[in-house]
C-alpha atoms as a PDB file:
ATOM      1  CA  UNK A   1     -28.068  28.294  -7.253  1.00  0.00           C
ATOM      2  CA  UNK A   2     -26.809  26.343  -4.095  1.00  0.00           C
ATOM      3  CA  UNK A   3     -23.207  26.473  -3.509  1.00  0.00           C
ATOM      4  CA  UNK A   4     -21.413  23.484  -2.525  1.00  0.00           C
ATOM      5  CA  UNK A   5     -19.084  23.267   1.067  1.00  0.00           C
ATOM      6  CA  UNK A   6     -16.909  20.125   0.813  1.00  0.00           C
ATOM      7  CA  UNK A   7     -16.163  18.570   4.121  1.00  0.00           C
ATOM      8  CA  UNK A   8     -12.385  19.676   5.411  1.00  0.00           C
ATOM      9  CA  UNK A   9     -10.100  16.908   5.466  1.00  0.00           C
ATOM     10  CA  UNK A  10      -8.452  16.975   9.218  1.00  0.00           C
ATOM     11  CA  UNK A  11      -4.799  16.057   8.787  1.00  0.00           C
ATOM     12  CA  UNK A  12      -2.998  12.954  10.796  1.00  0.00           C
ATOM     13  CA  UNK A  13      -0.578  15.255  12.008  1.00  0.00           C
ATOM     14  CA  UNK A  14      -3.121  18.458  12.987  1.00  0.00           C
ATOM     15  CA  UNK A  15      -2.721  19.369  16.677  1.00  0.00           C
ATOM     16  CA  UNK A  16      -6.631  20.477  16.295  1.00  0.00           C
ATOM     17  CA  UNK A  17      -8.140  17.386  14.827  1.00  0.00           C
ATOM     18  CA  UNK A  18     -10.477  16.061  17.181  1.00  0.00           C
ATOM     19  CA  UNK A  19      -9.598  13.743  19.950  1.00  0.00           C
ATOM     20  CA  UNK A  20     -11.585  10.121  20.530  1.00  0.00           C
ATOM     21  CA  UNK A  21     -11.286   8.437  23.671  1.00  0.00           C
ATOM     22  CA  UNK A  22     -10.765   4.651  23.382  1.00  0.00           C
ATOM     23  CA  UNK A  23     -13.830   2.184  24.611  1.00  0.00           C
ATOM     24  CA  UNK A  24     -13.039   1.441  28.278  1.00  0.00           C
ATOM     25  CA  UNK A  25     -11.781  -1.869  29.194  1.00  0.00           C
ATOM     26  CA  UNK A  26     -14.287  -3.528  31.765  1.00  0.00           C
ATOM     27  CA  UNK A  27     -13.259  -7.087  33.511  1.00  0.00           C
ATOM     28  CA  UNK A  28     -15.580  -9.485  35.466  1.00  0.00           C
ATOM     29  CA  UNK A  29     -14.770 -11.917  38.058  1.00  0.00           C
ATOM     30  CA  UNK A  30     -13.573 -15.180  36.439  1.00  0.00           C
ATOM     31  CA  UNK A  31     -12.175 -13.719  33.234  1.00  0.00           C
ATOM     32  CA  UNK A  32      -9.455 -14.492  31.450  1.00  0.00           C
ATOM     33  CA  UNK A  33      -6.624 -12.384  31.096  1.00  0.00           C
ATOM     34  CA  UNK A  34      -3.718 -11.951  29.189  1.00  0.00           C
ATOM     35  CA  UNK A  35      -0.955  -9.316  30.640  1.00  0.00           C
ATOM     36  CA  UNK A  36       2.151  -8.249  28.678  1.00  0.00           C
ATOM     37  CA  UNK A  37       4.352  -8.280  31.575  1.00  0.00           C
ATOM     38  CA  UNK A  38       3.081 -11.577  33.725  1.00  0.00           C
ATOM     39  CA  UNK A  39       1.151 -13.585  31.541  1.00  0.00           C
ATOM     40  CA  UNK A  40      -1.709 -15.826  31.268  1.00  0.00           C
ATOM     41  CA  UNK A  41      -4.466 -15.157  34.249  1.00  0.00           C
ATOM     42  CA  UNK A  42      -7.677 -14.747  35.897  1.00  0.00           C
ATOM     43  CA  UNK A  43      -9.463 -11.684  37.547  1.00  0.00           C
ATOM     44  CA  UNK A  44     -10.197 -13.124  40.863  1.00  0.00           C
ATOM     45  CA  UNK A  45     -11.546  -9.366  42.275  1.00  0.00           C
ATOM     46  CA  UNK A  46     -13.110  -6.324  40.872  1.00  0.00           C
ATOM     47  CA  UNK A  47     -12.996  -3.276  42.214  1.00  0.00           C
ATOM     48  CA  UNK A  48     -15.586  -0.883  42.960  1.00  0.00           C
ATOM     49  CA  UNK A  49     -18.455  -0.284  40.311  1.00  0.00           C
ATOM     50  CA  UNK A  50     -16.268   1.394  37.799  1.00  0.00           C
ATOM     51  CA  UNK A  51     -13.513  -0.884  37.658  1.00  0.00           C
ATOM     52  CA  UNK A  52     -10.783   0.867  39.584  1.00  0.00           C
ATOM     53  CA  UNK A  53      -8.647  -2.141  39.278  1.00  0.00           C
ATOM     54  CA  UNK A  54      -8.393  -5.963  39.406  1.00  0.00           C
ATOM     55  CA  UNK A  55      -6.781  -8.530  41.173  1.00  0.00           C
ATOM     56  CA  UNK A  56      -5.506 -10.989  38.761  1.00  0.00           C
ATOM     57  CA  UNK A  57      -4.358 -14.748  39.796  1.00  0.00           C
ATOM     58  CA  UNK A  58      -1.264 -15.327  37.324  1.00  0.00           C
ATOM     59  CA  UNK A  59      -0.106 -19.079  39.287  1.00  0.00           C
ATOM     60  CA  UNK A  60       2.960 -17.862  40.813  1.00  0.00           C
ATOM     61  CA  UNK A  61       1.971 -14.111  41.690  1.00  0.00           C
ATOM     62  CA  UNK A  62      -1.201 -11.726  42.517  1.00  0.00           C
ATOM     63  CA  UNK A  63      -1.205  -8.766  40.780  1.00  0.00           C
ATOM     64  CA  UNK A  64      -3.331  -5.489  41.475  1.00  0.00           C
ATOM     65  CA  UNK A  65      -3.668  -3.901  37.948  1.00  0.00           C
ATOM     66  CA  UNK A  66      -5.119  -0.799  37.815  1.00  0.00           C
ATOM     67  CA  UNK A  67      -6.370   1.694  35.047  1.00  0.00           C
ATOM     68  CA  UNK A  68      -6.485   2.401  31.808  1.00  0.00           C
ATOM     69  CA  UNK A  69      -5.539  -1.663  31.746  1.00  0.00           C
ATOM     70  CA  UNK A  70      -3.341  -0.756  28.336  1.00  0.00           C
ATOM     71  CA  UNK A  71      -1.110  -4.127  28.844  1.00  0.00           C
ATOM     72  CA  UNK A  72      -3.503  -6.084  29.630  1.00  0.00           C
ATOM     73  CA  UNK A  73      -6.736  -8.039  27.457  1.00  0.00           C
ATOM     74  CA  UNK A  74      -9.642 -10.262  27.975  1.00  0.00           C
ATOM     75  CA  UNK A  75      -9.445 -13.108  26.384  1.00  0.00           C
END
């Protein structure tokens, strides 16, 4: 007789449900970018092979944005 194991349900809330890391944002030279703080733009410099950060041409400004990138979106 085989006994069945359900799978335990891991609660929204649990402190030891298991953690995912979110897909890495990578940028090119030439994209477009969208930033919540300045706006429309495009990566005119990436650095280093990782993508430390990127210089971003927003018209009236240069930004250096650097990682984890969480205002700002390819588009």
């Amino acid at each position: 007789m085989k006994k069945f194991v359900a799978a335990r349900r891991v609660l929204p809330t649990s402190p030891f449900k298991a953690r995912t890391e979110a897909p890495r944002k990578h940028f090119a030279v030439g994209d477009r970018v969208t930033h919540d703080q300045y706006g429309l733009g495009r990566a005119i410099e990436v650095e280093g092979d990782s993508d430390i950060a990127v210089l971003v041409d927003f018209g009236s400004r240069r930004e250096r944005i650097t990682q984890p990138y969480a205002t700002m979106y390819k588009l």
